[in-house]
N, C-alpha and C. Protein backbone atom coordinates (compact mmCIF):
# COMPACT_ATOMS: atom_id res chain seq x y z
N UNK A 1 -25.13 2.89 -25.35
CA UNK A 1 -24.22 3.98 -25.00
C UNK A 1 -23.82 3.89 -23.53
N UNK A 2 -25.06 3.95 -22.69
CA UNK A 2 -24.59 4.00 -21.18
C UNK A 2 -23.88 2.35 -21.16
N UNK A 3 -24.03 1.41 -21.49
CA UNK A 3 -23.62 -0.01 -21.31
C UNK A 3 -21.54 0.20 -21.78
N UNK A 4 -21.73 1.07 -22.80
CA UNK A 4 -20.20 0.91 -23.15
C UNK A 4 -19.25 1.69 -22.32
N UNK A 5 -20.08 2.83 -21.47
CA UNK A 5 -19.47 3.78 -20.58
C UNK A 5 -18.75 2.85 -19.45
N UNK A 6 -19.87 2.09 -18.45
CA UNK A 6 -19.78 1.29 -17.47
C UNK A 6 -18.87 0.25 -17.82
N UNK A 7 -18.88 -0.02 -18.94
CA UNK A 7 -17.61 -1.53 -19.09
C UNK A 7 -16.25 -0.60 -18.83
N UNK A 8 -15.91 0.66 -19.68
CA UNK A 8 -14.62 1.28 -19.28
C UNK A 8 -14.46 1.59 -17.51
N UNK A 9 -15.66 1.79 -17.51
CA UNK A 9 -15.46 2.34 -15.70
C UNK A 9 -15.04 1.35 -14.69
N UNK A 10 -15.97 0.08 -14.99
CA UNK A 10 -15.58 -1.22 -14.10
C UNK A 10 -14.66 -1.93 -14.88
N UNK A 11 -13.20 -2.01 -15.28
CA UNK A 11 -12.48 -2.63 -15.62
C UNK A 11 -11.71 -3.10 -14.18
N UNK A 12 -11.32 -4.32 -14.36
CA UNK A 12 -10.38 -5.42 -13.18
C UNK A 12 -9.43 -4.33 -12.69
N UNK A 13 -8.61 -3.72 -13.33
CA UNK A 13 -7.74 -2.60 -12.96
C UNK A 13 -8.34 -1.65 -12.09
N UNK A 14 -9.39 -1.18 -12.41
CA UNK A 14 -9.54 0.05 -11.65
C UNK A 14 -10.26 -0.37 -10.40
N UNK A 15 -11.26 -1.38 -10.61
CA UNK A 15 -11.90 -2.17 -9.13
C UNK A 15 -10.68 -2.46 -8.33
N UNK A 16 -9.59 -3.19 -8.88
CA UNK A 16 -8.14 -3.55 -7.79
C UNK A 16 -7.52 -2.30 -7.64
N UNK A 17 -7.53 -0.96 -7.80
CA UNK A 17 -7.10 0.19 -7.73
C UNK A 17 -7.65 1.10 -6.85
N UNK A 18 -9.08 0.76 -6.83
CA UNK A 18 -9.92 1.37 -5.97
C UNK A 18 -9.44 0.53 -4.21
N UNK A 19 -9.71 -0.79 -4.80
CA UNK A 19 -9.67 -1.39 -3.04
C UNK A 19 -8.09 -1.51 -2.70
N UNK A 20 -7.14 -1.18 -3.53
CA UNK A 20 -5.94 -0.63 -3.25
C UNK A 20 -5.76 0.67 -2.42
N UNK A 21 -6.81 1.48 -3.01
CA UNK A 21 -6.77 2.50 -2.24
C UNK A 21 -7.38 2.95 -1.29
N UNK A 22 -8.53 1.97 -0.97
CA UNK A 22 -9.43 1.82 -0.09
C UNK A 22 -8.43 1.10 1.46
N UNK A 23 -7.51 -0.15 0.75
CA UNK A 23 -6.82 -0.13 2.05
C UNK A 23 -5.70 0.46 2.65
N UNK A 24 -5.05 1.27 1.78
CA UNK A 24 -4.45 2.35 2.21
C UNK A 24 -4.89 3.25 2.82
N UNK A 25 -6.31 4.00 2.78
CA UNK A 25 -6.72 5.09 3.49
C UNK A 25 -7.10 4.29 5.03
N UNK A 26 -7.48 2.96 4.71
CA UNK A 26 -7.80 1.99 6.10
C UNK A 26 -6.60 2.34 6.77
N UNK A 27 -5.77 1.84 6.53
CA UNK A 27 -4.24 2.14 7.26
C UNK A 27 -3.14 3.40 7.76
N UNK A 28 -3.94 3.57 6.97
CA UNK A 28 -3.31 5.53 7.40
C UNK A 28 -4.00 5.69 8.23
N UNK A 29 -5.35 5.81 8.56
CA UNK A 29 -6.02 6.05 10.08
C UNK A 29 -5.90 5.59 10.99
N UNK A 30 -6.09 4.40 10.83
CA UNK A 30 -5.46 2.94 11.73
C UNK A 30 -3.95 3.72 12.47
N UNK A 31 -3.08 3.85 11.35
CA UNK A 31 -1.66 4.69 11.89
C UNK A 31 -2.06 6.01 13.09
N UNK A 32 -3.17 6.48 12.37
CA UNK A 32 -3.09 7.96 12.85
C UNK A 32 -3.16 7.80 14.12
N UNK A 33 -4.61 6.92 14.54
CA UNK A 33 -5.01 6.19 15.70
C UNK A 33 -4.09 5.56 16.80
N UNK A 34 -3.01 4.80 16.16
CA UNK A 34 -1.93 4.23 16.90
C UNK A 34 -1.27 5.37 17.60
N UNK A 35 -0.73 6.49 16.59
CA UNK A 35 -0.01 7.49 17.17
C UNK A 35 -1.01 8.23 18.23
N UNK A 36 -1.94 8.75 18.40
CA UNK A 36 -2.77 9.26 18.86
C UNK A 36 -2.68 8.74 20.20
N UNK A 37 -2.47 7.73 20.51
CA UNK A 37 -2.38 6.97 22.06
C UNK A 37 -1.04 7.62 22.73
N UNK A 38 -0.08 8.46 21.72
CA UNK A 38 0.90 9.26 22.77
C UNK A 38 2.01 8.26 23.16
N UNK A 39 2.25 7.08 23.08
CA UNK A 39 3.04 5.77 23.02
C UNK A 39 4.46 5.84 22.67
N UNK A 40 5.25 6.14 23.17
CA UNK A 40 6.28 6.75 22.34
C UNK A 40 7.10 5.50 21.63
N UNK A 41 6.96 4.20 22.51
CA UNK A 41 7.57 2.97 21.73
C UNK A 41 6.88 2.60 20.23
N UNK A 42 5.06 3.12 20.24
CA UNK A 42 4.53 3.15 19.07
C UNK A 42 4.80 3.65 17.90
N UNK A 43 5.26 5.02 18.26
CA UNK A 43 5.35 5.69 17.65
C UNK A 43 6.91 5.83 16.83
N UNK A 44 7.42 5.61 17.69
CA UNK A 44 8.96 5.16 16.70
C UNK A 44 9.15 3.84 16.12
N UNK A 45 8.03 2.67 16.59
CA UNK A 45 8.34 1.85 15.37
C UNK A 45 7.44 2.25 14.45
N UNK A 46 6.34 2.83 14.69
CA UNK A 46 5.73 3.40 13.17
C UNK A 46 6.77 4.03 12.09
N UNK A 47 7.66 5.32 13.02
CA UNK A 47 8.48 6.23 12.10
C UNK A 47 9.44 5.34 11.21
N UNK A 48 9.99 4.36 11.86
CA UNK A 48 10.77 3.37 11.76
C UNK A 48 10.53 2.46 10.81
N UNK A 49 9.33 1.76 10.87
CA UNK A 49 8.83 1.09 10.05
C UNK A 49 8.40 1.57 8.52
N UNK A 50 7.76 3.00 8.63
CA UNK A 50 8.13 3.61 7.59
C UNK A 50 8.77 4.05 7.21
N UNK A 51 10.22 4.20 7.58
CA UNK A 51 11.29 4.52 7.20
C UNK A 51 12.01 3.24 5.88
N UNK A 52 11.96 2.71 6.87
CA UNK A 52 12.70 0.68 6.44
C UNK A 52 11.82 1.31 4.92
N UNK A 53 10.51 0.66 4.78
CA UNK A 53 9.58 0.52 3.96
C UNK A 53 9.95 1.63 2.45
N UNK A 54 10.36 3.06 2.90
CA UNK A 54 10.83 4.00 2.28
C UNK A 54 11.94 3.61 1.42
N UNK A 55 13.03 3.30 1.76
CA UNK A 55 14.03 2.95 1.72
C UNK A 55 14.09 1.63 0.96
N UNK A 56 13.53 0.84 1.25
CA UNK A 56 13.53 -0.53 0.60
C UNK A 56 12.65 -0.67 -1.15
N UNK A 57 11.02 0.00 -0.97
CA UNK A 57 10.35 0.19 -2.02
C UNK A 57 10.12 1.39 -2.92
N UNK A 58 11.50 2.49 -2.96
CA UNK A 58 11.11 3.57 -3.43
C UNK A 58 12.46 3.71 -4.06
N UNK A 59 12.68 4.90 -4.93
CA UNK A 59 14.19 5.03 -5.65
C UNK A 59 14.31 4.34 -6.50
N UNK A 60 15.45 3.96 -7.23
CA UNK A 60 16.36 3.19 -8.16
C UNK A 60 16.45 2.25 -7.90
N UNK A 61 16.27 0.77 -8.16
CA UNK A 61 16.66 -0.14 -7.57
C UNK A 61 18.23 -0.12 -7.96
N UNK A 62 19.04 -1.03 -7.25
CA UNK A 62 19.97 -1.74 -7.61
C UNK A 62 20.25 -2.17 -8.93
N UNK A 63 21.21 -1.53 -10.02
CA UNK A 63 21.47 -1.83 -11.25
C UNK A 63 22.81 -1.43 -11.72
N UNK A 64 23.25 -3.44 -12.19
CA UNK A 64 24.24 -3.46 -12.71
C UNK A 64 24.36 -2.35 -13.95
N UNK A 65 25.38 -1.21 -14.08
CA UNK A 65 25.59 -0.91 -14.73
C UNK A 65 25.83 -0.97 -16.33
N UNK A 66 26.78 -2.13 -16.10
CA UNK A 66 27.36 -2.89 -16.85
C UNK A 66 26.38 -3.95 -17.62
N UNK A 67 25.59 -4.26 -17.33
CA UNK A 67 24.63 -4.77 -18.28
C UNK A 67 23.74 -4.24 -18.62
N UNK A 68 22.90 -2.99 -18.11
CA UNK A 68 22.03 -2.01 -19.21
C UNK A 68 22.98 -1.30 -20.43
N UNK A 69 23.89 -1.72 -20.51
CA UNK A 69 24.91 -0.85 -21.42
C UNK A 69 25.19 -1.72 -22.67
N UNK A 70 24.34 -1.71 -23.58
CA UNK A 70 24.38 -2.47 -24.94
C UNK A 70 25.14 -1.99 -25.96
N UNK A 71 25.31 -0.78 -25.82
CA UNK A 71 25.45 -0.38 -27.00
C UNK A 71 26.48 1.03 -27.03
């Protein structure tokens, strides 16, 4: 019973999900830290950089209209 629990818990997915999110919280502090120095050149390529990043990996991508249209 406990053996079949642990195989669902440690699946490849959720171990790469965890240290997915493990280096995200690394980096958000890391950020916080950067800003924290008061830097103002830092600090606008942070805003900046997450801006770009926003913009580029989030939304709708780009789609031809004209070819999702089958039917």
């Amino acid at each position: 019973m406990f053996f079949r629990f642990t195989k669902k818990l440690f699946t490849s997915y959720r171990l790469a999900q965890g240290a997915l999110y493990g280096l995200q919280a690394l980096l958000a502090y890391a950020l916080m830290l950067i800003v924290m120095t008061y830097n103002m050149n830092l600090i606008l390529s942070i805003v900046v950089g997450e801006a770009v990043g926003y913009f580029l990996f989030t939304g709708d991508p780009f789609v031809d209209h004209q070819l999702t249209d089958c039917c």
